[in-house]
Protein backbone atom coordinates (compact mmCIF):
# COMPACT_ATOMS: atom_id res chain seq x y z
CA UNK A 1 -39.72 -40.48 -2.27
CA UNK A 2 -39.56 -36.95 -4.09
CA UNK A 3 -38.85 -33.62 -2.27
CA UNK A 4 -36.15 -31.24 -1.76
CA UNK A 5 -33.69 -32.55 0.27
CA UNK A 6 -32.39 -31.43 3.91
CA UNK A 7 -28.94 -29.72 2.94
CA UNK A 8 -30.12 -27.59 0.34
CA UNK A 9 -30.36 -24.31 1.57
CA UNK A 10 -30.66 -20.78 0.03
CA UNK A 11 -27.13 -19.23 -0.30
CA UNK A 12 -23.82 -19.43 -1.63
CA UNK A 13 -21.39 -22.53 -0.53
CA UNK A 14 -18.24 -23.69 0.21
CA UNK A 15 -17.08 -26.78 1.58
CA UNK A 16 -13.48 -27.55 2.90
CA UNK A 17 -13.89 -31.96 2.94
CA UNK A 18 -10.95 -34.07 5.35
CA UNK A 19 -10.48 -31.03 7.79
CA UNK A 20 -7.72 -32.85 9.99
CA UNK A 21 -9.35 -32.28 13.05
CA UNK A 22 -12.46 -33.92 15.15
CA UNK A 23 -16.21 -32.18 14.00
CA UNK A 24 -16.54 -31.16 18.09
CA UNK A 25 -13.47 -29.07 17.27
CA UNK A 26 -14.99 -27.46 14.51
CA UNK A 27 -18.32 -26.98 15.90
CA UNK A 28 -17.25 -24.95 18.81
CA UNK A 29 -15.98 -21.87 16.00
CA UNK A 30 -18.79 -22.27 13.91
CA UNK A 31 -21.14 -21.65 16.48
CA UNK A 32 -19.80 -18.40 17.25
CA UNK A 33 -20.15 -17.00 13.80
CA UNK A 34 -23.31 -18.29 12.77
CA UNK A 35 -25.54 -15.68 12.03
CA UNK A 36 -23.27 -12.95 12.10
CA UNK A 37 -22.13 -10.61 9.24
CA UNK A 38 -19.20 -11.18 7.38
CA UNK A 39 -17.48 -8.53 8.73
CA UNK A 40 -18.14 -9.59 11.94
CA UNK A 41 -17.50 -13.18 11.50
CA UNK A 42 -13.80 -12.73 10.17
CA UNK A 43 -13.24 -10.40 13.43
CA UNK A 44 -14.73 -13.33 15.68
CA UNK A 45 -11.89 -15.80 13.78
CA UNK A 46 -9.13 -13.30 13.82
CA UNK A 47 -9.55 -13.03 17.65
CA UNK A 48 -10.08 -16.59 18.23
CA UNK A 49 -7.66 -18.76 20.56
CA UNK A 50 -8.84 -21.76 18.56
CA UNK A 51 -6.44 -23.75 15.43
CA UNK A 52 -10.15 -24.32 13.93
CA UNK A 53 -10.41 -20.45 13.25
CA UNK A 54 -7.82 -20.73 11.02
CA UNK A 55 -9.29 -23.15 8.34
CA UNK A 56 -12.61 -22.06 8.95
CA UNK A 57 -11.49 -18.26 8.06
CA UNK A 58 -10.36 -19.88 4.78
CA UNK A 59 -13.54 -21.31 4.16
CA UNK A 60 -15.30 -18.02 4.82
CA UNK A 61 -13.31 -16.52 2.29
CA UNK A 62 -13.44 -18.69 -0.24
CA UNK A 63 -17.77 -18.83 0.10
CA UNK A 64 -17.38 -14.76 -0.22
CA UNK A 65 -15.26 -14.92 -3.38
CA UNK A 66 -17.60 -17.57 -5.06
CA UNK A 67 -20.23 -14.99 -4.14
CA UNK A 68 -18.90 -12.09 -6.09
CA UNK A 69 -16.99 -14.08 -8.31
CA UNK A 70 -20.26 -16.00 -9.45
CA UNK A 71 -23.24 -14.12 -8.32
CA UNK A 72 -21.62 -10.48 -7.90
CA UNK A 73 -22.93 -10.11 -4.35
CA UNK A 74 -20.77 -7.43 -2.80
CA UNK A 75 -19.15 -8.77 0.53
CA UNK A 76 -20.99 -6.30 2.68
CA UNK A 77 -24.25 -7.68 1.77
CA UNK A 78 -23.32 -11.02 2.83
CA UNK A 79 -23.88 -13.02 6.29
CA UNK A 80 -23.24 -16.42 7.57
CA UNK A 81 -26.23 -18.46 6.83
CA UNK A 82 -25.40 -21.89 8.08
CA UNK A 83 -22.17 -23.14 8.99
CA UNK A 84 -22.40 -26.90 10.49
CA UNK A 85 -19.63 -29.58 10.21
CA UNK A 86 -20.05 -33.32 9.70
CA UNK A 87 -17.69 -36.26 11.17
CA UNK A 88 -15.52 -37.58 8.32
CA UNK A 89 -13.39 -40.60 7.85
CA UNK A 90 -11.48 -41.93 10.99
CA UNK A 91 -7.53 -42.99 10.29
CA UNK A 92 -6.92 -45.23 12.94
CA UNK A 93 -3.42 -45.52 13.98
CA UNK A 94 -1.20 -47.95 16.72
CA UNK A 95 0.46 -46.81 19.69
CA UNK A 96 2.84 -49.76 21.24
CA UNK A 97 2.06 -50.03 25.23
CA UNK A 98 3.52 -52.35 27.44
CA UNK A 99 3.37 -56.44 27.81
CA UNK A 100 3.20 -55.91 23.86
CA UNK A 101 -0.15 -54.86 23.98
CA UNK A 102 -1.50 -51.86 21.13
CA UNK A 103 -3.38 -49.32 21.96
CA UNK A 104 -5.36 -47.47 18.97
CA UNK A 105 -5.32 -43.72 17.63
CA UNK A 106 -8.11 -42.24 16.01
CA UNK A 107 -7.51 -38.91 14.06
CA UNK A 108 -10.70 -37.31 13.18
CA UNK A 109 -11.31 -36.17 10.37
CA UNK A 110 -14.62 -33.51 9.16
CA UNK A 111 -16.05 -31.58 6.68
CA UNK A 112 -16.92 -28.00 6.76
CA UNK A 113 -19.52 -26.33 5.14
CA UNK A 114 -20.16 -22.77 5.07
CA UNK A 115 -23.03 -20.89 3.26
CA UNK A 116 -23.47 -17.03 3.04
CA UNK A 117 -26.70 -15.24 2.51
CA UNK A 118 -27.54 -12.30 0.85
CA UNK A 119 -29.05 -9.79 3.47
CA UNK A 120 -32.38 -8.47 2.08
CA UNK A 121 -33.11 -4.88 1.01
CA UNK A 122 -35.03 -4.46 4.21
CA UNK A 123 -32.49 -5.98 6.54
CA UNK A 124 -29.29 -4.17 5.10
CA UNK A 125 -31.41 -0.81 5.63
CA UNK A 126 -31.78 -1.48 8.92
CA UNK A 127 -27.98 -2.06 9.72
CA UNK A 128 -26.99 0.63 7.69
CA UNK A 129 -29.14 2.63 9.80
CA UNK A 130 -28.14 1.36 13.01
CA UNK A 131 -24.70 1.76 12.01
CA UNK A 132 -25.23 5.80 10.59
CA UNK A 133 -26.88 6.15 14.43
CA UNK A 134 -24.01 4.47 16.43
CA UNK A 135 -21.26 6.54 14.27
CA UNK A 136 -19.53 3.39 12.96
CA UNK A 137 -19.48 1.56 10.19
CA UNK A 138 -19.24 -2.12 8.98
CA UNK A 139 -15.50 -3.49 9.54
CA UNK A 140 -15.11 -4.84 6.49
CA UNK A 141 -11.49 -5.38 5.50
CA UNK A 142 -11.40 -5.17 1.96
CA UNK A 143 -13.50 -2.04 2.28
CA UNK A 144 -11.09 -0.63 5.15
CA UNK A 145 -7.97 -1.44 3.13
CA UNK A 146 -9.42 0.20 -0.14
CA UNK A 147 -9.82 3.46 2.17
CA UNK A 148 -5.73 3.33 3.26
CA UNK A 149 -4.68 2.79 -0.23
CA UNK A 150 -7.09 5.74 -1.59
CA UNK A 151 -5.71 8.53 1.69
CA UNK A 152 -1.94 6.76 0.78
CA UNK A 153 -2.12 7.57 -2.80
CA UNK A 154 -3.54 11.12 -2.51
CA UNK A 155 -0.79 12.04 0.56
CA UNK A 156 1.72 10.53 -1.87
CA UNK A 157 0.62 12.79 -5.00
CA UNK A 158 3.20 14.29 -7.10
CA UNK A 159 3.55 17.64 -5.80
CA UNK A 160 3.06 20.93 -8.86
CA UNK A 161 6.44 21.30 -10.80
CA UNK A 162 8.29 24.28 -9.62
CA UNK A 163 9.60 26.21 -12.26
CA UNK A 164 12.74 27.38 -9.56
CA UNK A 165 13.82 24.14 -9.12
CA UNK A 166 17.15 22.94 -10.37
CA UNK A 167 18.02 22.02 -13.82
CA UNK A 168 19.57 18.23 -13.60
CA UNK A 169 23.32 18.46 -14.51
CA UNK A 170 24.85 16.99 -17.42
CA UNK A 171 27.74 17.51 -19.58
CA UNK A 172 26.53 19.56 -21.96
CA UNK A 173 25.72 21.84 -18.94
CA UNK A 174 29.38 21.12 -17.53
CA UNK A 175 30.64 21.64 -21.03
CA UNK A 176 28.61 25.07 -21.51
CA UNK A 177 29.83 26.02 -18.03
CA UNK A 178 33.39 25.68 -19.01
CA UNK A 179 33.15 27.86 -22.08
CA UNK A 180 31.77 29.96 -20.64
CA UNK A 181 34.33 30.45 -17.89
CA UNK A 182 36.72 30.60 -20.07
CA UNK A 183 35.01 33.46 -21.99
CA UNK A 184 35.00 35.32 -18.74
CA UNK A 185 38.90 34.54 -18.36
CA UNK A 186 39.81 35.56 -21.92
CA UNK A 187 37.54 39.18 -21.44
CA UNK A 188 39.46 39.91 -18.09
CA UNK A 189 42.65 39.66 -19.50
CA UNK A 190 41.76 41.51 -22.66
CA UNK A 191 40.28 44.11 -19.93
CA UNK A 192 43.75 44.04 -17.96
CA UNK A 193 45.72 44.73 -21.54
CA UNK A 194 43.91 47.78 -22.27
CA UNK A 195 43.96 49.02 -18.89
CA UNK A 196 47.75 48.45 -19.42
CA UNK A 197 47.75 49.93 -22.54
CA UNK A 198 45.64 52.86 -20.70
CA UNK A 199 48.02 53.75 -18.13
CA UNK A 200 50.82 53.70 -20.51
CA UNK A 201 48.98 56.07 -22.63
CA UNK A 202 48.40 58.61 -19.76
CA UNK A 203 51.67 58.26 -18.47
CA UNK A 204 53.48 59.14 -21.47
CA UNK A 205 51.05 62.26 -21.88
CA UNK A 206 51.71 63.57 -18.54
CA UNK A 207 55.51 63.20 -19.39
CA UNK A 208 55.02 65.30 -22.42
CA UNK A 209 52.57 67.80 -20.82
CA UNK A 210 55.17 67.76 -18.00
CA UNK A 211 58.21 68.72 -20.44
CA UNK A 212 56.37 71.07 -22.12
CA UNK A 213 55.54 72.80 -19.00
CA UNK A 214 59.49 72.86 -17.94
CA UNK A 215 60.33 74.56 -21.92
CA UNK A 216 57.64 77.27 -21.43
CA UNK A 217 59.22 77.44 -18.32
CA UNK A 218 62.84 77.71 -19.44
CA UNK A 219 61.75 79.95 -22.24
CA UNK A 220 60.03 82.34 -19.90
CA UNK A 221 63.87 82.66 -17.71
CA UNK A 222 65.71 83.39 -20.93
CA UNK A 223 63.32 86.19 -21.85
């Protein structure tokens, strides 16, 4: 018999095989994000009270990376086609109970399979317009952590040099400083030897004008 068979399906894959827990488990997630957008889906299994959100949030992920790794589908183009999850092997385990009797334990086991689909150009119009008209948009992680790091890096931009600001000091500026001071110290006490040298000098002239002022003086009684 020739045909396509049952599982294929339109979309991009991934499969997580030997899940350790039962395919009930599993099924109970995958139901809720079935159909949804990515976006939407990875909000459903951050919220979710279930351990199965946690390995089935790592299989989302890793069908949206194969998608833009592989087909370079853009994550916000991308929503959860299928999703289903088949029983896998059973361990069976013993438990000893009394009047040596054994009682067995069966871990479950599964396999998950997710598939994304691309949303068509008519579709993704729609929710784009939907979203414009309710004010929102998509929460998309990647895209709302590309937005923080673009407002971080502009409130964190080098601000315009000031020209005012302070020259870092080294020791050639210590050393310049220095000489500099003592140029300063050397002129002020050249400065305090003239003005010594100043006062002496007027002094001693108004000495002499002084005792020539007392001989005109004398000379003037004589006559």
């Amino acid at each position: 018999m020739t045909g396509t068979k049952t599982n294929e399906r339109p979309g991009v894959r991934a499969q997580h095989r030997h899940a350790r827990m039962s395919a009930s488990k599993a099924r109970l997630v995958l139901d809720l994000i079935r159909g949804k957008s990515v976006a939407e889906a990875r909000t459903i299994l951050q919220f979710s009270e279930r351990d199965a959100a946690t390995t089935i949030a790592k299989v989302l992920d890793s069908a949206v990376a194969n998608a833009a790794n592989n087909n370079d589908i853009p994550p916000e183009e991308l929503f959860v086609a299928t999703a289903y999850a088949d029983e896998g092997p059973t361990m069976k385990r013993w438990r000893p109970r009394a009047r040596g009797r054994a009682t067995r334990i069966r871990k479950r086991t599964c396999h998950i399979t997710l598939i994304v689909g691309r949303y068509s150009v008519e579709e993704f119009d729609q929710i784009r317009s939907r979203q414009a008209e309710s004010g929102r948009t998509a929460p998309d992680a990647s895209a709302a952590r590309a937005k923080r790091v673009a407002s971080s890096r502009k409130s964190g931009a080098a601000p315009a040099e000031d020209t005012t600001a302070e020259e870092p000091v080294t020791d050639e500026v210590v050393a310049d400083q220095v000489a500099a001071d003592e140029v300063v110290a050397d002129q002020a006490a050249t400065d305090e030897v003239v003005a010594d040298d100043s006062a002496e000098v007027a002094d001693e002239a108004q000495a002499s004008d002084a005792d020539d002022a007392d001989g005109e003086t004398e000379k003037k009684d004589e006559d």
